[in-house]
Protein backbone atom coordinates (compact mmCIF):
# COMPACT_ATOMS: atom_id res chain seq x y z
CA UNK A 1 6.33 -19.55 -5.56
CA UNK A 2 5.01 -22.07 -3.20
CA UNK A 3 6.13 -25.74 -3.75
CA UNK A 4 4.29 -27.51 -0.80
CA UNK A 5 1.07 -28.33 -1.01
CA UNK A 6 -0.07 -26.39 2.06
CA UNK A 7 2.22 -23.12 1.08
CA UNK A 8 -0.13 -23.19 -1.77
CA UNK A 9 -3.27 -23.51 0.21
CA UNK A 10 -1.67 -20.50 2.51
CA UNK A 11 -1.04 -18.76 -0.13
CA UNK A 12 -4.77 -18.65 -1.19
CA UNK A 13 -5.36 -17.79 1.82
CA UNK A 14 -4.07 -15.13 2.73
CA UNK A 15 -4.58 -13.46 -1.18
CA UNK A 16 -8.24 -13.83 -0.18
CA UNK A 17 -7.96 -12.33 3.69
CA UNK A 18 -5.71 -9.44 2.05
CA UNK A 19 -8.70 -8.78 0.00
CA UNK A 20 -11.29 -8.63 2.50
CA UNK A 21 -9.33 -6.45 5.22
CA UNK A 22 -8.68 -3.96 2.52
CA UNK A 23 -12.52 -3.97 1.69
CA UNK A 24 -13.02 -3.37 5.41
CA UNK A 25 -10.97 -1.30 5.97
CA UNK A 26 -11.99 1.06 3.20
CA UNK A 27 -15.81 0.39 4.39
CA UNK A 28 -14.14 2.15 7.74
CA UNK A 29 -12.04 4.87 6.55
CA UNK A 30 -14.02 6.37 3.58
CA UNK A 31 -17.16 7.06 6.09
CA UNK A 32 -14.89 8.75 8.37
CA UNK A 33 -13.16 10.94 6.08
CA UNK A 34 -16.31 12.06 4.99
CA UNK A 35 -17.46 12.51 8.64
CA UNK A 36 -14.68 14.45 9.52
CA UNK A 37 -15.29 16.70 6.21
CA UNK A 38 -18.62 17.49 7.53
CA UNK A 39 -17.43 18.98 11.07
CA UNK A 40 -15.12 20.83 9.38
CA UNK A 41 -17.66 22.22 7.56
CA UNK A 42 -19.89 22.69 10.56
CA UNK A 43 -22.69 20.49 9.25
CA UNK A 44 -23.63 18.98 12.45
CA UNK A 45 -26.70 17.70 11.58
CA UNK A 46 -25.46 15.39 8.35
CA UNK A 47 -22.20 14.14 10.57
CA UNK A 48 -25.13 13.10 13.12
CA UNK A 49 -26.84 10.75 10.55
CA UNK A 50 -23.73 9.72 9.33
CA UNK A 51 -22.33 7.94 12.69
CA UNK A 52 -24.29 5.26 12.93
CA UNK A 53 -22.37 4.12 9.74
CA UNK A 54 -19.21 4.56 11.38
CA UNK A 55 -19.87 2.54 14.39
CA UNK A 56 -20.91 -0.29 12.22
CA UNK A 57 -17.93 -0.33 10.18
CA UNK A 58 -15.76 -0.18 13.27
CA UNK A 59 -17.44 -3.41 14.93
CA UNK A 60 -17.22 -5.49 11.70
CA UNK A 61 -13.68 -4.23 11.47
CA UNK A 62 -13.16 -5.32 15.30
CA UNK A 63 -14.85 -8.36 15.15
CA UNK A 64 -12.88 -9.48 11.96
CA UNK A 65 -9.81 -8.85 13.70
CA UNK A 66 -8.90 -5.45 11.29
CA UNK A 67 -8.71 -2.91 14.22
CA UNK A 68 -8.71 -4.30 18.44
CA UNK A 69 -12.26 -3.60 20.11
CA UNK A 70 -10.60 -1.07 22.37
CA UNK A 71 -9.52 0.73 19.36
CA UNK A 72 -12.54 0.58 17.42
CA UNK A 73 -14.23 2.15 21.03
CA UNK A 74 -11.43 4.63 21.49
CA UNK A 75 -12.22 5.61 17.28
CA UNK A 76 -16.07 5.47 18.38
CA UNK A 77 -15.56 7.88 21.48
CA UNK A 78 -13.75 10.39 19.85
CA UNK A 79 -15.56 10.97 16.81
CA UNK A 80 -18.65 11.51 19.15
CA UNK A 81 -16.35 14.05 21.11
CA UNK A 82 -15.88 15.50 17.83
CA UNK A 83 -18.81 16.23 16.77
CA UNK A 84 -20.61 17.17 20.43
CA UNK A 85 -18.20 19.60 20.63
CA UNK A 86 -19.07 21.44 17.03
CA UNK A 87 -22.70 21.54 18.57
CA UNK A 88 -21.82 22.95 21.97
């Protein structure tokens, strides 16, 4: 344990951030499992309504720092790919 009284502060800190990247991230990965579910299943239509959702949770996870923009783009692009590809 922390002695200091700014390794305790830290401490606190990072608890807290540990907690709300985990949130995010969840918030990111649960929509896309599901998304990826629903091509596999060929339901098009219900993976459509669904990214919007997505794209959200990737740009709060980019701009909190959890995933780089390029990635969250990169994420974006291919699970558009993915499901333009089911329709064509």
């Amino acid at each position: 344990m922390p002695n200091l009284k700014q390794a305790k502060k830290a401490l606190r800190q990072s608890k807290k951030r540990k907690l709300l990247n985990s949130s995010y991230k969840q918030k990111m990965k649960d929509p896309i499992k599901q998304f990826k579910n629903l091509v596999a299943e060929k339901k098009t239509d219900e993976a459509k309504k669904l990214l919007p959702q997505i794209y959200k949770a990737l740009d709060k996870a980019a701009k909190h720092g959890l995933i780089k923009e390029n990635n969250a783009s990169r994420r974006k692009s291919r699970l558009t790919l993915m499901v333009n590809k089911t329709t064509a």
